[in-house]
Protein backbone atom coordinates (compact mmCIF):
# COMPACT_ATOMS: atom_id res chain seq x y z
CA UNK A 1 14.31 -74.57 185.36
CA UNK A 2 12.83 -75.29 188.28
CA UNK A 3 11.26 -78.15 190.84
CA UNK A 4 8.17 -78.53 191.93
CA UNK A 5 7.94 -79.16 195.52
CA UNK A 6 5.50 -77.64 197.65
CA UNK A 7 3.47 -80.29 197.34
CA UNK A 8 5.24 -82.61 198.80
CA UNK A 9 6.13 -80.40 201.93
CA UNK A 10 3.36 -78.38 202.40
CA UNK A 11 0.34 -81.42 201.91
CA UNK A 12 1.77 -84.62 201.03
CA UNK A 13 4.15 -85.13 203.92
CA UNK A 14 1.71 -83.80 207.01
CA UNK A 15 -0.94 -85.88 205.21
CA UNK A 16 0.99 -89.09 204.99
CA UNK A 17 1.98 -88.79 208.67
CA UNK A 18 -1.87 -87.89 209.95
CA UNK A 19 -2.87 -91.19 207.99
CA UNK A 20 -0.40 -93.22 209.64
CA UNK A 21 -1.07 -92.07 213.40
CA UNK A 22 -4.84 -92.37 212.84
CA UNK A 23 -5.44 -95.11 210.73
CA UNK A 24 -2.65 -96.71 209.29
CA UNK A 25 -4.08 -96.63 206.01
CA UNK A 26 -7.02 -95.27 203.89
CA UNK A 27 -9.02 -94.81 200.80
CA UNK A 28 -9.68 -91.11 200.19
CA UNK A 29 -11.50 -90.11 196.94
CA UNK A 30 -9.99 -86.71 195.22
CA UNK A 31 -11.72 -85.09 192.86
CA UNK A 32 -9.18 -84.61 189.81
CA UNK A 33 -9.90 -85.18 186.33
CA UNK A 34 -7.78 -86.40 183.01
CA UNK A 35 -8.14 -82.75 181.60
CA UNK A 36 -6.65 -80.99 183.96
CA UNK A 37 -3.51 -81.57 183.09
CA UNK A 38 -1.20 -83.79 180.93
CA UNK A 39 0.08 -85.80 184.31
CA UNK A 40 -3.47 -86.07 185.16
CA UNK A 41 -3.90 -87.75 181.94
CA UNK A 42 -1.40 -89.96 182.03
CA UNK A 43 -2.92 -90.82 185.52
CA UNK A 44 -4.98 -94.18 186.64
CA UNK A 45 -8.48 -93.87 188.11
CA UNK A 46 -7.39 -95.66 191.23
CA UNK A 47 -3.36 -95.31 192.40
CA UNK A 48 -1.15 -94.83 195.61
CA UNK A 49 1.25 -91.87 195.49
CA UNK A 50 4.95 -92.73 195.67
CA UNK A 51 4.91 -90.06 198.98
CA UNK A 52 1.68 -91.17 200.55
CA UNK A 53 2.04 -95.27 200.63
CA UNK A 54 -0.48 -95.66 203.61
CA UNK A 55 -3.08 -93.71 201.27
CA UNK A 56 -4.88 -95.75 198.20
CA UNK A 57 -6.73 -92.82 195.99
CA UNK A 58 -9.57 -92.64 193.76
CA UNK A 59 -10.77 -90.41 191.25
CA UNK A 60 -14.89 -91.33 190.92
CA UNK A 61 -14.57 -88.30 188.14
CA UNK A 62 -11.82 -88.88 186.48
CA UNK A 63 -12.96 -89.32 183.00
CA UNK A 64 -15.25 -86.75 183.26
CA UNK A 65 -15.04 -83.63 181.21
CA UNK A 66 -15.57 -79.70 183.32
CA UNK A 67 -19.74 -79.80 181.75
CA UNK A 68 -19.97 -83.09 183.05
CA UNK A 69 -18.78 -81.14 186.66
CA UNK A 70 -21.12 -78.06 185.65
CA UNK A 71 -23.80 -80.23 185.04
CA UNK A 72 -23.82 -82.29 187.99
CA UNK A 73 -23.38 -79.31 190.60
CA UNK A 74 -26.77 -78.11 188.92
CA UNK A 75 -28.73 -81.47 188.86
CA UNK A 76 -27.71 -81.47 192.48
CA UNK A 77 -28.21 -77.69 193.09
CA UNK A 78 -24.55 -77.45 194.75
CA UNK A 79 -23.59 -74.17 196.33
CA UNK A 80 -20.85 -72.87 193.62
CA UNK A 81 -18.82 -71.20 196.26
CA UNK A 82 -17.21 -73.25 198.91
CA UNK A 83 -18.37 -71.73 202.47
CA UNK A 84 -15.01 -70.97 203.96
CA UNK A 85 -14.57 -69.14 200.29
CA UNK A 86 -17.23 -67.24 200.30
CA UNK A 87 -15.62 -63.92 200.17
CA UNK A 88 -13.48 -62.78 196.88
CA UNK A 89 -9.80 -63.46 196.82
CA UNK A 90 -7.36 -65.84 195.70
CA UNK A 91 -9.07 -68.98 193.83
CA UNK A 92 -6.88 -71.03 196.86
CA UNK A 93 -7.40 -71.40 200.71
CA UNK A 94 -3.51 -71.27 201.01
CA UNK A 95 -0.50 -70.10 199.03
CA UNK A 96 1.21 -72.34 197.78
CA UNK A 97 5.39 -71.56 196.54
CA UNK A 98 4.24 -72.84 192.76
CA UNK A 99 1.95 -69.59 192.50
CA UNK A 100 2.95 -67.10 190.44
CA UNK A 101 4.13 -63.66 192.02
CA UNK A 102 0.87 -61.86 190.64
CA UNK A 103 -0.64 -64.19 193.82
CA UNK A 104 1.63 -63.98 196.03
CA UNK A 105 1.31 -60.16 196.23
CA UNK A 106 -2.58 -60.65 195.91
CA UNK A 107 -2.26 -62.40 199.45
CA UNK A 108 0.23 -60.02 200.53
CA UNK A 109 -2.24 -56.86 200.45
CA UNK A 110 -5.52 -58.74 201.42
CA UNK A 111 -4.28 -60.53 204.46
CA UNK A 112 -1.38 -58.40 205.48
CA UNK A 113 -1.60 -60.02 209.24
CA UNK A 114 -1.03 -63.55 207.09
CA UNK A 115 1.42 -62.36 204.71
CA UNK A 116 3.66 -60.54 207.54
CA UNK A 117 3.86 -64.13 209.77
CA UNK A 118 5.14 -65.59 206.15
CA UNK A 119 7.72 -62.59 205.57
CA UNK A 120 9.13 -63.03 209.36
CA UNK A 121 9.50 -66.81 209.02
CA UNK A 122 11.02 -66.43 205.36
CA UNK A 123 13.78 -63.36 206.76
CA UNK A 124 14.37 -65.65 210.05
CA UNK A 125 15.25 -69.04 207.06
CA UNK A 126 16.77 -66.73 205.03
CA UNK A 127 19.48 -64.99 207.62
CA UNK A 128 20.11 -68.75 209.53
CA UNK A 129 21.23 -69.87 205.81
CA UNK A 130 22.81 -67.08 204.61
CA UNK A 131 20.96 -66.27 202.05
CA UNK A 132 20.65 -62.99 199.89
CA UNK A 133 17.79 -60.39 200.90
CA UNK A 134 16.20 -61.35 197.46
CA UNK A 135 15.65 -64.38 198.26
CA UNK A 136 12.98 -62.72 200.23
CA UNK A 137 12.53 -59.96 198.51
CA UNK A 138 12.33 -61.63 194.93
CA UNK A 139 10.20 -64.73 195.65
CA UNK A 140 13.39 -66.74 195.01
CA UNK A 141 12.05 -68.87 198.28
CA UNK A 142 9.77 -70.53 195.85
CA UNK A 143 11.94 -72.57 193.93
CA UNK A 144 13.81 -75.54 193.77
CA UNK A 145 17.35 -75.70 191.68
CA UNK A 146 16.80 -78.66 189.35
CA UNK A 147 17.64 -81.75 190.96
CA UNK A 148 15.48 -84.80 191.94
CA UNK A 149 12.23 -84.54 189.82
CA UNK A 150 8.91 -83.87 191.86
CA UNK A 151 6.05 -85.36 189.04
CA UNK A 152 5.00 -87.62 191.46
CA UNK A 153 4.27 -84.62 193.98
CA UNK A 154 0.72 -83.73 193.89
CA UNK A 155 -2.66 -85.26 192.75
């Protein structure tokens, strides 16, 4: 089994420390919704994350259901496709270690320039630690042995 943790690192972290240099604290409304997952369920409308203390988040759509979404990005005649999106490819702007492999080789043939920064950075971490080449080779730099528990970790 393994921990979720890239959220913490990869968002969570640089976003807790940009809040504190610029502002000290905030209110930043997130668009997540009860069904999307059971955590999200379990979630209040209004919270602060255990990893971002400065930040106090809202959901304004939490309750609602994916027409409710659907129907309010065509009342408002919303483009469907984010602009920086607008090409096809992954259904993220980033990889994140969570994917699953069928992704991460997705990115690694569409934006080989991308994907080849990633490799050298991930051989470089895995040589200074030892590691075994399938570390690298078998994704086994996205997880996390059990250990503390990372629910608290993303939105």
């Amino acid at each position: 089994m393994n921990a979720r943790w890239c959220c913490r690192v990869c968002k969570l972290t640089p976003v807790a420390n940009l809040i504190r240099k610029q502002w000290g604290e905030c209110l930043s409304f997130i668009g997540q919704r009860r069904y999307e997952s059971a955590a999200r369920a379990q979630s209040d409308r209004v919270w602060r994350n255990s990893n971002v203390r400065a930040q106090l988040s809202a959901a304004p759509i939490h309750n609602w259901t994916a027409l409710h979404v659907w129907l309010y990005l065509m009342r408002e005649h919303a483009p469907l496709q984010h602009p920086v999106r607008a090409s096809p490819g992954p259904d993220r702007m980033f990889h994140v270690p969570s994917s699953d492999m069928a992704l991460i080789h997705i990115i690694e043939e569409e934006y080989p320039d991308l994907w080849e920064s990633w490799r050298s950075r991930l051989e470089q971490w895995q040589r200074t630690q030892g590691l075994s080449a399938e570390w690298v080779t078998e994704g086994k730099w996205r997880l996390r042995e059990c250990g503390k528990n990372d629910e608290d970790s993303h939105y």
